[in-house]
N, C-alpha and C. Protein backbone atom coordinates (compact mmCIF):
# COMPACT_ATOMS: atom_id res chain seq x y z
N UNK A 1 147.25 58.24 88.80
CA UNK A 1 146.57 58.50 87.57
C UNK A 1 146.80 57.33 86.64
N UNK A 2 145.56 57.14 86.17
CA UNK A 2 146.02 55.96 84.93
C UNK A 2 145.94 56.57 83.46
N UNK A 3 146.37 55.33 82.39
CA UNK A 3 146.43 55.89 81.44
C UNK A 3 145.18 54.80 81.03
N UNK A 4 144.32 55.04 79.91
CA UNK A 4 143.01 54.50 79.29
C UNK A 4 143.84 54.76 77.68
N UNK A 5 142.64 54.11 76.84
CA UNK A 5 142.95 53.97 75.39
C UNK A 5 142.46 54.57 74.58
N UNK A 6 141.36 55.84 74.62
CA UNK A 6 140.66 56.43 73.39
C UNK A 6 141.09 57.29 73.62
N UNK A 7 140.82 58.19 72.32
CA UNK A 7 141.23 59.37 71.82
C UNK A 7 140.28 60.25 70.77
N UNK A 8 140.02 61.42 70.95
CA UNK A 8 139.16 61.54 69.68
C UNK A 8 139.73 63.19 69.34
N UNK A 9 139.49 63.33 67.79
CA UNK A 9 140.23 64.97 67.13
C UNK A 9 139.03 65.94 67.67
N UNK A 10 139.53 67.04 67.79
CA UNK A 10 138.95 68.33 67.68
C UNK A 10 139.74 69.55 67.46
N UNK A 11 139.22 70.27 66.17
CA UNK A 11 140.03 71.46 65.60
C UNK A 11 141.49 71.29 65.56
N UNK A 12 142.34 69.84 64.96
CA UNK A 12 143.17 69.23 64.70
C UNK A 12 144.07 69.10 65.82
N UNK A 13 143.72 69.32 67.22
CA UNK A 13 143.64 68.29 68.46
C UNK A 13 143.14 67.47 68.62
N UNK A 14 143.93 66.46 69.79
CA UNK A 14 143.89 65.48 70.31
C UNK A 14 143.10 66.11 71.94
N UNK A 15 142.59 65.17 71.90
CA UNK A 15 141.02 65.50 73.52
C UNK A 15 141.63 64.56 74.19
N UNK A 16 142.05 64.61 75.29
CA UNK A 16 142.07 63.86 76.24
C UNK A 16 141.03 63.87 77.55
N UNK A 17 140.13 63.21 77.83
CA UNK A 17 138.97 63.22 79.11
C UNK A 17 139.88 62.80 80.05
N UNK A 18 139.62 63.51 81.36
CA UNK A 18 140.35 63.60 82.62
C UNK A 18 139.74 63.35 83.58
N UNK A 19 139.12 61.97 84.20
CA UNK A 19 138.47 62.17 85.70
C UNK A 19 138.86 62.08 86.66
N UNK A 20 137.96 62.47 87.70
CA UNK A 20 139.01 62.89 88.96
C UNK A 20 137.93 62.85 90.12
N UNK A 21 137.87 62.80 91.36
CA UNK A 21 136.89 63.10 92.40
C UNK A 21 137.41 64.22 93.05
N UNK A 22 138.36 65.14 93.01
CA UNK A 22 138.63 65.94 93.73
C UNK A 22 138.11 67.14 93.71
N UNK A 23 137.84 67.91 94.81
CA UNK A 23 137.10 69.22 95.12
C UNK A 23 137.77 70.24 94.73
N UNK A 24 136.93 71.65 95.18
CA UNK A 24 138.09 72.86 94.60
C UNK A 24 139.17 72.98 94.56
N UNK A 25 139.98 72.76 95.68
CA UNK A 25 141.49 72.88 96.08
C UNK A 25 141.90 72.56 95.35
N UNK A 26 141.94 71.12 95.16
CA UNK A 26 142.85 70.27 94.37
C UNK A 26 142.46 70.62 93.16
N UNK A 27 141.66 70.46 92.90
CA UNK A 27 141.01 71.21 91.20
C UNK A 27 142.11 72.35 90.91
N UNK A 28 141.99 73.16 91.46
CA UNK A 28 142.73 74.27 91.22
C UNK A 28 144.12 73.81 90.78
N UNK A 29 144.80 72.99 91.73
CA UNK A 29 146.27 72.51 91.88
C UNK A 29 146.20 71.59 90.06
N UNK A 30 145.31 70.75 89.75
CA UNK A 30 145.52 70.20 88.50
C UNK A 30 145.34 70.86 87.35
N UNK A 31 144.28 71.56 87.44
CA UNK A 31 144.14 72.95 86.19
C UNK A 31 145.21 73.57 85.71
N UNK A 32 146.19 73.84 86.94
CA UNK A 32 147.44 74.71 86.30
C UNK A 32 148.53 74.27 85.75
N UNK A 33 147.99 72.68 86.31
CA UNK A 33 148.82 71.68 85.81
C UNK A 33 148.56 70.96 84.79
N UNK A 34 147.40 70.95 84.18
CA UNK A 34 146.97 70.60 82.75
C UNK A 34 147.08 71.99 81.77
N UNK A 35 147.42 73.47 82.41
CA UNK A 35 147.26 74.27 81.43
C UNK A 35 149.02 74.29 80.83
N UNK A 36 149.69 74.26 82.24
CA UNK A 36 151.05 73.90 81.99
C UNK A 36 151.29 72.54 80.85
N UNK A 37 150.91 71.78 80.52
CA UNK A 37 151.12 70.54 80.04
C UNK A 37 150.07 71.07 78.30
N UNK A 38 149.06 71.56 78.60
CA UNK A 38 148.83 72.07 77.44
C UNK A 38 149.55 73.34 76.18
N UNK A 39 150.30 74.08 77.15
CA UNK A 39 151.34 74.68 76.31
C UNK A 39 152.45 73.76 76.06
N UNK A 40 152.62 72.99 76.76
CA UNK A 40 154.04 72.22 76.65
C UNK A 40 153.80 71.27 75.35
N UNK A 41 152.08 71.01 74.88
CA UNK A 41 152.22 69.64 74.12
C UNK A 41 150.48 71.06 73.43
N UNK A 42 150.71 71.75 72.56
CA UNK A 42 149.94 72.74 71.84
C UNK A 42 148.90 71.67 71.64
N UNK A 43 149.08 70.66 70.98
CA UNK A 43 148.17 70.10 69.82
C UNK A 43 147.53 68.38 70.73
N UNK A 44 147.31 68.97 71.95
CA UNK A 44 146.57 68.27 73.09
C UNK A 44 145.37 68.88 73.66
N UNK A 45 144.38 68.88 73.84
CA UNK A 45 143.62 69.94 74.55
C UNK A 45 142.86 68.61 76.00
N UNK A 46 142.66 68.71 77.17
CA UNK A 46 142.73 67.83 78.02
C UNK A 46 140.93 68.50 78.65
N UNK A 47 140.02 67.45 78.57
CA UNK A 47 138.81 68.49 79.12
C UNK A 47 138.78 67.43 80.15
N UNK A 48 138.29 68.18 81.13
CA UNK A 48 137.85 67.29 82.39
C UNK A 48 136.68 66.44 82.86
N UNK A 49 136.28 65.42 83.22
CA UNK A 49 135.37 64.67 84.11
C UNK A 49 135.62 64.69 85.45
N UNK A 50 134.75 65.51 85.94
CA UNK A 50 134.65 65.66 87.62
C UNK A 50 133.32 64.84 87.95
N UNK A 51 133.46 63.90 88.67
CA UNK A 51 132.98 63.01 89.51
C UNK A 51 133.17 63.15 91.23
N UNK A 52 132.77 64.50 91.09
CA UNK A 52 132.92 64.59 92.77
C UNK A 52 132.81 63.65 94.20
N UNK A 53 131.93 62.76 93.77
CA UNK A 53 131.65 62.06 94.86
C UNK A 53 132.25 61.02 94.50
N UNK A 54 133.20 60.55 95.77
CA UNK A 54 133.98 59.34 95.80
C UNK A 54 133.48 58.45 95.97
N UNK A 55 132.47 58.16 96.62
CA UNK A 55 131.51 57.04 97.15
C UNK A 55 130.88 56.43 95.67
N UNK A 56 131.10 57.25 94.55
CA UNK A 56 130.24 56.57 93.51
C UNK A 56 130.78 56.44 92.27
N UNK A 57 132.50 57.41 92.42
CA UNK A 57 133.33 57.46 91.18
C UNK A 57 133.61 56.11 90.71
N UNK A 58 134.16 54.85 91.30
CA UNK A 58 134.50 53.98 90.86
C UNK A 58 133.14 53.29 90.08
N UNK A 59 132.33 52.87 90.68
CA UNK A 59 131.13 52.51 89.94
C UNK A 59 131.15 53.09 88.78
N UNK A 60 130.64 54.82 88.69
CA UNK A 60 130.14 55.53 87.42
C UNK A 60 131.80 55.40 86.26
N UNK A 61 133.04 54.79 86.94
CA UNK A 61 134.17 54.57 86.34
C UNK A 61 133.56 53.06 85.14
N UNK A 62 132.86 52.10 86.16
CA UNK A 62 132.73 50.96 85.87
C UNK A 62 131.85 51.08 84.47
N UNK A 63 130.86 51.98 84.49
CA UNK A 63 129.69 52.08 83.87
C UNK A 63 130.48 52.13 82.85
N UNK A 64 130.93 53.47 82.27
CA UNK A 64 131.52 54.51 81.29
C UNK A 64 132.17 53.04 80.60
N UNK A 65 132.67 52.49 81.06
CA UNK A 65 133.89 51.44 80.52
C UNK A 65 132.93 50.51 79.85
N UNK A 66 131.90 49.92 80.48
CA UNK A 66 131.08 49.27 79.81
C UNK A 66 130.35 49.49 78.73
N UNK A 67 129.93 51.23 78.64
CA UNK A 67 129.23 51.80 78.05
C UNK A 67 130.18 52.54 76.66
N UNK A 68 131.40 51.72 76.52
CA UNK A 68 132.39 52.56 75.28
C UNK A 68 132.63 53.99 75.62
N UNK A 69 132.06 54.47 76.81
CA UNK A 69 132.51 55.86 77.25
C UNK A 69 133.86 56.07 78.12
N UNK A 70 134.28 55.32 78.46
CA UNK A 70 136.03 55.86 79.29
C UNK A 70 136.80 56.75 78.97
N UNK A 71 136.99 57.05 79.92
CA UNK A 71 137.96 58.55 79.57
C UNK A 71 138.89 57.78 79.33
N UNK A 72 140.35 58.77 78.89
CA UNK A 72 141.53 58.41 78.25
C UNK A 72 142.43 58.93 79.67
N UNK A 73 142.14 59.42 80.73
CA UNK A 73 142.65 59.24 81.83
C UNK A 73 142.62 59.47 82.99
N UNK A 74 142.46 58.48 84.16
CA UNK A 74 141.56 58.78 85.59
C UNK A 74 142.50 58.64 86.55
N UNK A 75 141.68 58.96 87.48
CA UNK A 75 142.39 58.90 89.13
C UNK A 75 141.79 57.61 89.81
N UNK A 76 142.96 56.96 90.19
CA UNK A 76 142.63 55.68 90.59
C UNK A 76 142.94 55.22 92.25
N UNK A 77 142.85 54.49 92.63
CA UNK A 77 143.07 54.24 94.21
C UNK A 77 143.68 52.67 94.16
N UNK A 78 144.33 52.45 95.03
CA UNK A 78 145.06 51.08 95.19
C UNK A 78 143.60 50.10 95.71
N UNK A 79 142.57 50.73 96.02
CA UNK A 79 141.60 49.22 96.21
C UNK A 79 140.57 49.50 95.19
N UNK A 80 141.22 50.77 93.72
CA UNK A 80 139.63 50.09 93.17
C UNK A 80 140.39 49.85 91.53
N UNK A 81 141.89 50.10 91.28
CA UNK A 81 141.94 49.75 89.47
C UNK A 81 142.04 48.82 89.25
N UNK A 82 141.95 47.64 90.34
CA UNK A 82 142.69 45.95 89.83
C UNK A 82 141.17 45.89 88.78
N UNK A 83 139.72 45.96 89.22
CA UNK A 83 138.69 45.90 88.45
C UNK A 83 138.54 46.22 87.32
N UNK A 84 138.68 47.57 86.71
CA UNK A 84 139.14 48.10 85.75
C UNK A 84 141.06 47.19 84.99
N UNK A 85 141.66 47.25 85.69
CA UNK A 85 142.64 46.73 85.03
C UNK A 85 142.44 45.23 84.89
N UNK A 86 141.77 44.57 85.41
CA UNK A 86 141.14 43.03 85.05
C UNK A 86 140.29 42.95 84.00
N UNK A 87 139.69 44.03 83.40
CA UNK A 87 138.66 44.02 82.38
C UNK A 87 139.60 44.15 81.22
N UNK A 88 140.98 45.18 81.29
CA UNK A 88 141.34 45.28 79.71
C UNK A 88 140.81 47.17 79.93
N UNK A 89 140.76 48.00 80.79
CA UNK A 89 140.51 48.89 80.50
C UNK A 89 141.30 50.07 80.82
N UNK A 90 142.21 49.41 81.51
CA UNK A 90 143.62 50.25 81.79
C UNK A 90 144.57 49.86 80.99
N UNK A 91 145.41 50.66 80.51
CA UNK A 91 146.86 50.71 79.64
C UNK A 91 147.68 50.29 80.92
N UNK A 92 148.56 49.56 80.99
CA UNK A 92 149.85 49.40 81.47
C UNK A 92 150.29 50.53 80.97
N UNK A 93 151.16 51.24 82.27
CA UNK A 93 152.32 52.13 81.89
C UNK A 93 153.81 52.01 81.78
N UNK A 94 154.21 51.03 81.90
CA UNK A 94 155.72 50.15 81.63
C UNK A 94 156.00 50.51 80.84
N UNK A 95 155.37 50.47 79.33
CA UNK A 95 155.88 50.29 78.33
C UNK A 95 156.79 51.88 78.10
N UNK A 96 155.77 52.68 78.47
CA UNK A 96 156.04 54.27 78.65
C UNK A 96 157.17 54.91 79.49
N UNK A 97 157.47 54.35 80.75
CA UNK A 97 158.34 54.98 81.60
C UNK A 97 159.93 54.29 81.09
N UNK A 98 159.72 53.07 81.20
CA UNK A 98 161.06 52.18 80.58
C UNK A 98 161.73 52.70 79.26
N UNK A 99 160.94 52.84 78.44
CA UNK A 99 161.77 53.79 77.35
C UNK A 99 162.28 54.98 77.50
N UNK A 100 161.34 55.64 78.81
CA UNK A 100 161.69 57.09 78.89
C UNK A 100 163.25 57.70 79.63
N UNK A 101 164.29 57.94 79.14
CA UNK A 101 165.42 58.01 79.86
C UNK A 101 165.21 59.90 80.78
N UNK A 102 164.47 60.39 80.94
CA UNK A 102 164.10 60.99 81.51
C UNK A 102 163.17 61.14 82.74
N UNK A 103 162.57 59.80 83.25
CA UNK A 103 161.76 59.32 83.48
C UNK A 103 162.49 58.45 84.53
N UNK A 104 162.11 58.36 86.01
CA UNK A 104 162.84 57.19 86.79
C UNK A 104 161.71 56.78 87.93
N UNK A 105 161.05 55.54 87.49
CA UNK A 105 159.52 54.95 89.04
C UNK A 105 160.45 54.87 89.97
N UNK A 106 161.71 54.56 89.64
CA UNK A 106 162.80 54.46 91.68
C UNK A 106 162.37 56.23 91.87
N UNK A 107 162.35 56.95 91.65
CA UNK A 107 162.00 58.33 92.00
C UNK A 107 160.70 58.16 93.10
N UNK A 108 159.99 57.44 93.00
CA UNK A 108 158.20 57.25 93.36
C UNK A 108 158.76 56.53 94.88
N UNK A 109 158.03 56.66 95.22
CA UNK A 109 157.88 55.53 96.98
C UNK A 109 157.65 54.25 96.54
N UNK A 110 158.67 52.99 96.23
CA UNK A 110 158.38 51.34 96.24
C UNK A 110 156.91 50.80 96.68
N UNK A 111 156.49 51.16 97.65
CA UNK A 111 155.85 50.69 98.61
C UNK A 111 154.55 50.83 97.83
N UNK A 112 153.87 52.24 98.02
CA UNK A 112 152.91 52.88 96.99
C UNK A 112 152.48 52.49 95.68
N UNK A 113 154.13 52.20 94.66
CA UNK A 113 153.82 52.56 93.21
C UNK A 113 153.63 50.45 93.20
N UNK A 114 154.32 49.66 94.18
CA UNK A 114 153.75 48.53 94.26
C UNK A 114 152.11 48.50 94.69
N UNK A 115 151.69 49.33 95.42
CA UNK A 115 150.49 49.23 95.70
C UNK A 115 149.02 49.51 94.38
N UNK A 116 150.04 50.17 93.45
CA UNK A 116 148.81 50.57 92.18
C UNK A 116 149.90 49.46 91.11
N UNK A 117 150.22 48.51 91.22
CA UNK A 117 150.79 47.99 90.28
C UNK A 117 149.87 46.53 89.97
N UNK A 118 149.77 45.32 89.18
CA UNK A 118 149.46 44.46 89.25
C UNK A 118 150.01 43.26 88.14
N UNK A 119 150.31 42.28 88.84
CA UNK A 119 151.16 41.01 87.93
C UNK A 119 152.49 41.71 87.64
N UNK A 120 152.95 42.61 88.09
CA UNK A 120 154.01 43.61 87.68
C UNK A 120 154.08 44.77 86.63
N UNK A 121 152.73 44.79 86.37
CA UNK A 121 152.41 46.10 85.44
C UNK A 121 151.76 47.15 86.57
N UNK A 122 152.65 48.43 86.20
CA UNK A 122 152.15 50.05 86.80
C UNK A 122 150.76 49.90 85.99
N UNK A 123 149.69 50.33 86.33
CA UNK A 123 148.41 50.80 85.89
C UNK A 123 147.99 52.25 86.15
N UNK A 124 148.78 52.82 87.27
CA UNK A 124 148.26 54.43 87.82
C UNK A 124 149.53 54.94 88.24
N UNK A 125 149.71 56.03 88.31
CA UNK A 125 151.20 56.34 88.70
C UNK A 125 150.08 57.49 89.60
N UNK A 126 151.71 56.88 90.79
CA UNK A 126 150.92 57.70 91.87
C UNK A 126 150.97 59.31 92.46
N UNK A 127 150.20 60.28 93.08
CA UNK A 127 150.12 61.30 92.63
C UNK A 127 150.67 61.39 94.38
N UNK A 128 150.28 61.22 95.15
CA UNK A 128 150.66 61.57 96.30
C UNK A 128 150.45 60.03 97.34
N UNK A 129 150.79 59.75 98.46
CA UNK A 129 150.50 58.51 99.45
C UNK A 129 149.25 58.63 100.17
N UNK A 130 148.23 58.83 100.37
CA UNK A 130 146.86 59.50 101.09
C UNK A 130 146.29 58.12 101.39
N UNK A 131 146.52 56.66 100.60
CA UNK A 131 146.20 55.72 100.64
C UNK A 131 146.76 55.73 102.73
N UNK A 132 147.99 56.22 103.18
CA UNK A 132 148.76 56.16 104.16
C UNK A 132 148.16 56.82 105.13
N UNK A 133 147.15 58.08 104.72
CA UNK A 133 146.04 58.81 105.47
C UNK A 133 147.30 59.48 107.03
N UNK A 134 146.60 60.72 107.28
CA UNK A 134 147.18 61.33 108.12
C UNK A 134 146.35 61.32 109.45
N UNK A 135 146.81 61.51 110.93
CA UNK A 135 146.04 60.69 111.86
C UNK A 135 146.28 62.22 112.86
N UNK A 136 145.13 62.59 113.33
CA UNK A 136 145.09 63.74 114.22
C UNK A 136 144.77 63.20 115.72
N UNK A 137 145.21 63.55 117.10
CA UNK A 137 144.96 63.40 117.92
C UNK A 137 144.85 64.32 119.18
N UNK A 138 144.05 64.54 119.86
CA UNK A 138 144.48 65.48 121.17
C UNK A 138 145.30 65.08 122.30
N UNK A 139 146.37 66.24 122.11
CA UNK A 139 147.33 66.06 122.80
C UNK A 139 146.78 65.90 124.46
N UNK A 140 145.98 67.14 124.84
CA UNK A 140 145.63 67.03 126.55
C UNK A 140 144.51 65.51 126.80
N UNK A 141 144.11 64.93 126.41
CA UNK A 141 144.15 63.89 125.99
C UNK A 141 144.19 62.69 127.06
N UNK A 142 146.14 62.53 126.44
CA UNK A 142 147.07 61.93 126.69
C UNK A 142 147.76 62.49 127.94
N UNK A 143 147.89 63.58 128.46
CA UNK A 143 148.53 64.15 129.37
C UNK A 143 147.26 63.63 130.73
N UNK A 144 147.93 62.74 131.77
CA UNK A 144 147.70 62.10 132.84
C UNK A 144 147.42 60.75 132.51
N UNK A 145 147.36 60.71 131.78
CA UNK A 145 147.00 58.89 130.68
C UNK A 145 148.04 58.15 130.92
N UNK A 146 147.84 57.06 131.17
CA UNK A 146 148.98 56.16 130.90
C UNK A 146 149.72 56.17 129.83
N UNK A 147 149.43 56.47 129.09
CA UNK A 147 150.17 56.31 127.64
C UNK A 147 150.82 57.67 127.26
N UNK A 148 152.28 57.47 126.36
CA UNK A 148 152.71 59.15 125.98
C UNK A 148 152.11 59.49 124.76
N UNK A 149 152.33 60.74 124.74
CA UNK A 149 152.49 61.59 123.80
C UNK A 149 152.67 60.65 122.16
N UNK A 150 152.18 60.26 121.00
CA UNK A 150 152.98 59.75 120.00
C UNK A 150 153.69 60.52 119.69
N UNK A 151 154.61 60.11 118.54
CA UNK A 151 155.33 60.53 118.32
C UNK A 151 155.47 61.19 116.66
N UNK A 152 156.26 61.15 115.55
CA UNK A 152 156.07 60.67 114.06
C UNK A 152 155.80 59.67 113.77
N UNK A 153 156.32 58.96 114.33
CA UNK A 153 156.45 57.58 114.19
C UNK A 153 155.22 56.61 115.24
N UNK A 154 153.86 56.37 114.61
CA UNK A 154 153.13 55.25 114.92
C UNK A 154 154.16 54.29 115.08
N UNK A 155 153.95 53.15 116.17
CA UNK A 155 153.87 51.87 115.97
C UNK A 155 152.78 50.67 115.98
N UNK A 156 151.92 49.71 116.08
CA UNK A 156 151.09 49.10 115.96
C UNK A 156 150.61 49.23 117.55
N UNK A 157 151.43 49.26 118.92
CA UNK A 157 151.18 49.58 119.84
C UNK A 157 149.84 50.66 120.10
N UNK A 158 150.22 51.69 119.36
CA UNK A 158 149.13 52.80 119.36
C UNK A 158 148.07 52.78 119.16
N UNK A 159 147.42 51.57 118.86
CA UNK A 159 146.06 51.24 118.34
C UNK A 159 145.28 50.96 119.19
N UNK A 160 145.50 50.27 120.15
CA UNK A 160 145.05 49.87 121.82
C UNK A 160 144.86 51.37 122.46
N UNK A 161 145.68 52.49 122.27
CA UNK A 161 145.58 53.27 123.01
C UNK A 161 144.18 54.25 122.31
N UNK A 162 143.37 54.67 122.00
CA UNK A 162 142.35 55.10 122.20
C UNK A 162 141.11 54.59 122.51
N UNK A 163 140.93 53.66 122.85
CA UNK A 163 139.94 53.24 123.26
C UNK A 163 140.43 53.07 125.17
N UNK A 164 141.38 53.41 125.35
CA UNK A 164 141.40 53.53 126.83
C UNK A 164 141.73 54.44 127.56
């Protein structure tokens, strides 16, 4: 998730716009988690931008930014905020976590929170690894195949093996 820069009052709240591409499920999973965060902080009210389709969120991301419309905070991917954060339209979040003594990015996966970072500024803090994608295979398959069973553990070896 990144953090963006506008803000606007309503009924002496603060609005925060929220976009996101995610479907019901996950919808569900953030709702309870913005209603949680809305009792926690009363004088916030958080409305959402659903951009369902991924194939076109970053673009209609691009637009909004151009167009003085950006939300104040989106869901980002390690191959699309460097664009947005090259324009000036992402907040660095450094400034935010480093003060926070409650607050620890060594908590986060290195690997990942380097992957949404840039010049050494966090731009998105990351919500889960999916960038890492999960890999399904049939087991009977493999059974008389030259090759075993994988395991947890891919190695680069494994890549040769479906196509034979």
């Amino acid at each position: 998730m990144t953090g963006c820069s506008s803000q606007e009052s309503s009924h002496g709240k603060t609005v925060l716009y929220f976009s996101m591409w995610d479907g019901d499920e996950s919808m569900r999973v953030i709702r309870k988690l913005v209603a949680q965060f809305e009792v926690e902080n009363p004088d916030v009210e958080v409305r959402f931008v659903n951009i369902a389709d991924y194939n076109s969120y970053h673009q209609k991301m691009m637009v909004m930014y151009a167009g003085n419309a950006a939300v104040d905070v989106a869901m980002e991917d390690p191959g699309h905020f460097q664009a947005l954060a090259n324009r000036g339209a992402l907040l660095p979040l450094n400034q935010f976590y480093e003060n926070d003594k409650t607050f620890n990015i060594g908590d986060y996966y290195k690997p990942i929170v380097d992957a949404h970072s840039l010049d050494g500024k966090l731009y998105v803090l990351p919500r889960d690894i999916a960038p890492a994608g999960i890999l399904y295979y049939n087991k009977e398959m493999f059974k008389g195949s030259r090759h075993p069973i994988p395991g947890r553990q891919l190695d680069v070896g494994f890549q040769g093996t479906a196509g034979t």
